[in-house]
C-alpha atoms as a PDB file:
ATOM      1  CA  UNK A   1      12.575   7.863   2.631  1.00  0.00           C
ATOM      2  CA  UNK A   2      10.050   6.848   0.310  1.00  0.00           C
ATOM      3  CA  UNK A   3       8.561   4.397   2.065  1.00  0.00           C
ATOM      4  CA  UNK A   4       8.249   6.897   5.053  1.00  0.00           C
ATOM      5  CA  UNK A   5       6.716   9.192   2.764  1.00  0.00           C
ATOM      6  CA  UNK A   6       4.126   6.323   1.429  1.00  0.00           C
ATOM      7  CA  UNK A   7       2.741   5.109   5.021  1.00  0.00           C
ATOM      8  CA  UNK A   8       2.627   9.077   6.405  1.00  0.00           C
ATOM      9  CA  UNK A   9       0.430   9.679   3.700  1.00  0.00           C
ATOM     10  CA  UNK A  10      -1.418   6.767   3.721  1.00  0.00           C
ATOM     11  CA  UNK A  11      -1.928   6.726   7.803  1.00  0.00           C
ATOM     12  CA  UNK A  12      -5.459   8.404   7.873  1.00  0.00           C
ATOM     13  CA  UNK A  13      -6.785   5.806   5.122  1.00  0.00           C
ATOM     14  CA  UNK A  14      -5.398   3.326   6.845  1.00  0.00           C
ATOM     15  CA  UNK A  15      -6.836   4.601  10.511  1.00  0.00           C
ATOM     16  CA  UNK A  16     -10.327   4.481   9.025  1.00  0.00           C
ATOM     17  CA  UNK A  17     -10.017   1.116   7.652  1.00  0.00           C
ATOM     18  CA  UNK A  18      -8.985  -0.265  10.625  1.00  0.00           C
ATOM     19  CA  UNK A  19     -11.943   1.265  12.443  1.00  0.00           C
ATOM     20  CA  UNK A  20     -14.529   0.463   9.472  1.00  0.00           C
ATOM     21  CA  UNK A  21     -13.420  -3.375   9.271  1.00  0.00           C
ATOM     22  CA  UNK A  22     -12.847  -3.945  13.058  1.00  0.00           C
ATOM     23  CA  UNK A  23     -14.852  -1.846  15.155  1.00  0.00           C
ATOM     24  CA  UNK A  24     -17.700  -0.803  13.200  1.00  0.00           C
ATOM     25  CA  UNK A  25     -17.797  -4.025  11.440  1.00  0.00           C
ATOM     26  CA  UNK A  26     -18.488  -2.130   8.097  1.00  0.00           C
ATOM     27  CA  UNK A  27     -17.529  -3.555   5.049  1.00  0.00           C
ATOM     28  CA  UNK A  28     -15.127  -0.490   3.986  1.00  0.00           C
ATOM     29  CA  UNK A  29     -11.567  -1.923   5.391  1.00  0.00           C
ATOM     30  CA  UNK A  30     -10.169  -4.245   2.899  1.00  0.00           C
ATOM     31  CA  UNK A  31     -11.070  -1.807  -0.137  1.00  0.00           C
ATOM     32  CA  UNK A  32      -9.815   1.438   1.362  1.00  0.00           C
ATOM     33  CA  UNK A  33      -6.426  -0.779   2.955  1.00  0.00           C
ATOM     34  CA  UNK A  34      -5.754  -1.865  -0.836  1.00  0.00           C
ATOM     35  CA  UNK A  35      -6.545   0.789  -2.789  1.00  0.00           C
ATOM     36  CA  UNK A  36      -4.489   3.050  -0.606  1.00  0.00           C
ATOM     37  CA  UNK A  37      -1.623   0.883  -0.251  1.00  0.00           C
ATOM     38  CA  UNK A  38      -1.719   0.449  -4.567  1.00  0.00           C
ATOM     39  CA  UNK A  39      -1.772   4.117  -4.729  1.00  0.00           C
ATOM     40  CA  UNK A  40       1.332   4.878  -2.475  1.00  0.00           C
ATOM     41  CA  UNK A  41       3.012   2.217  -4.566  1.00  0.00           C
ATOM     42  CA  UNK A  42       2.232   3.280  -7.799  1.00  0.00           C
ATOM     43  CA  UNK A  43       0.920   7.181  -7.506  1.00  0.00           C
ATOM     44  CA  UNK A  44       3.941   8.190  -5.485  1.00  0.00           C
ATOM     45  CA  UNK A  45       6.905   6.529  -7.203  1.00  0.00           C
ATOM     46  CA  UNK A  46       5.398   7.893 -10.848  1.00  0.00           C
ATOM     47  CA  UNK A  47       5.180  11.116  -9.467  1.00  0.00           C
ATOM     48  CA  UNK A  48       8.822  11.017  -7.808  1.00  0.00           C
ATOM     49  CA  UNK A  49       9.825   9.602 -11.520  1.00  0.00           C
ATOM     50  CA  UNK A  50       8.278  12.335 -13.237  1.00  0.00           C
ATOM     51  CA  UNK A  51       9.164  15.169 -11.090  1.00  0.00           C
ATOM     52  CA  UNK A  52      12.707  14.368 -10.900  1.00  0.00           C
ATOM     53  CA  UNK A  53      15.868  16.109 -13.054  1.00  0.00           C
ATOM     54  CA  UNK A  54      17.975  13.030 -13.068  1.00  0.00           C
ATOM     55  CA  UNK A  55      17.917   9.766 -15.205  1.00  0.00           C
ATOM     56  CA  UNK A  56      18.390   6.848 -13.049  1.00  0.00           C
ATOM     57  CA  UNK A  57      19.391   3.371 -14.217  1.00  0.00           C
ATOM     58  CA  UNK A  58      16.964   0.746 -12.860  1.00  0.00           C
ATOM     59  CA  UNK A  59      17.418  -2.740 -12.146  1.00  0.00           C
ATOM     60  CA  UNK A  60      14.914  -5.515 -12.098  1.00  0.00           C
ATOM     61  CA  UNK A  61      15.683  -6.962  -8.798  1.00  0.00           C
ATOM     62  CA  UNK A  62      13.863  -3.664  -6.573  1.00  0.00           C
ATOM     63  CA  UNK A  63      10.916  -4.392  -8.509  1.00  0.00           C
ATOM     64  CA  UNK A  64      10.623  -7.555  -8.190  1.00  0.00           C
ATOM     65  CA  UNK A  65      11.668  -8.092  -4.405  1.00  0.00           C
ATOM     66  CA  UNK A  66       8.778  -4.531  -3.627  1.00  0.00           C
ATOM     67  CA  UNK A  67       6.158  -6.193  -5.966  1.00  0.00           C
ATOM     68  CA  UNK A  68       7.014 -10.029  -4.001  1.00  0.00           C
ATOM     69  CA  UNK A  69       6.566  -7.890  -0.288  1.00  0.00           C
ATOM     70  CA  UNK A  70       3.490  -6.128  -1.668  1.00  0.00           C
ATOM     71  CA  UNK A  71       1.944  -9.356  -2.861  1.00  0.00           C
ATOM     72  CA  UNK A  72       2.472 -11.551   0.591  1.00  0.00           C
ATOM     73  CA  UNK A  73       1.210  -8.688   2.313  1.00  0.00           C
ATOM     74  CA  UNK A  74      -1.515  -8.324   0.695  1.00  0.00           C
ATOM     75  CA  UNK A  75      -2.444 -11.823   0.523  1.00  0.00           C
ATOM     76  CA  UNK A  76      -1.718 -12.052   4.548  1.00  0.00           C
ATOM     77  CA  UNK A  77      -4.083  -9.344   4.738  1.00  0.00           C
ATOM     78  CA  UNK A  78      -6.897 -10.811   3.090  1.00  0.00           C
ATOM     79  CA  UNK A  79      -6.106 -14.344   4.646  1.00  0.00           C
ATOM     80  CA  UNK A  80      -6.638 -13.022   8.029  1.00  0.00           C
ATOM     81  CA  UNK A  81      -9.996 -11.259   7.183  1.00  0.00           C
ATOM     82  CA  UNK A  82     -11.743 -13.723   5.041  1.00  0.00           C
ATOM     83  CA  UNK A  83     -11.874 -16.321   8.010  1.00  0.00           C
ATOM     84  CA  UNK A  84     -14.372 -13.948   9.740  1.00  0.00           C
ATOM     85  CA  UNK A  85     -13.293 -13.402  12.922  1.00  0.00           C
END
């Protein structure tokens, strides 16, 4: 659910990125993509933390295996644009 929750809410950012990096050719994609994919990742699950009533017992292994998706995709992302085509 919470990843539904992250890319709803990060769709319009995400929209306009795509349209600033590949059809205007601006240079306001790769900023706007990051910085609204860190937020959903880190603004959304504090806030679920905070807000909720019940102590939950975390494990390493979700954070790690999130943070190693997060990183390849990020990297893939900036792979593919920094060829410049």
């Amino acid at each position: 659910g919470a990843t539904f929750m992250a890319a709803g809410s990060s769709a319009p950012e995400l929209v306009t990125a795509f349209l600033g990096a590949f059809v205007t050719k601006g240079d306001i994609g790769i900023s706007t993509i990051l910085g609204s994919a860190i937020y959903n990742l880190l603004g959304i699950s504090a806030a679920c933390g905070l807000f909720s009533s019940v102590v939950s017992r975390l494990s390493c292994w979700p954070l790690f295996r999130d943070c190693l998706a997060y990183t390849i995709s990020a990297a893939a992302v900036l792979a593919m644009i920094a060829d410049n085509r």
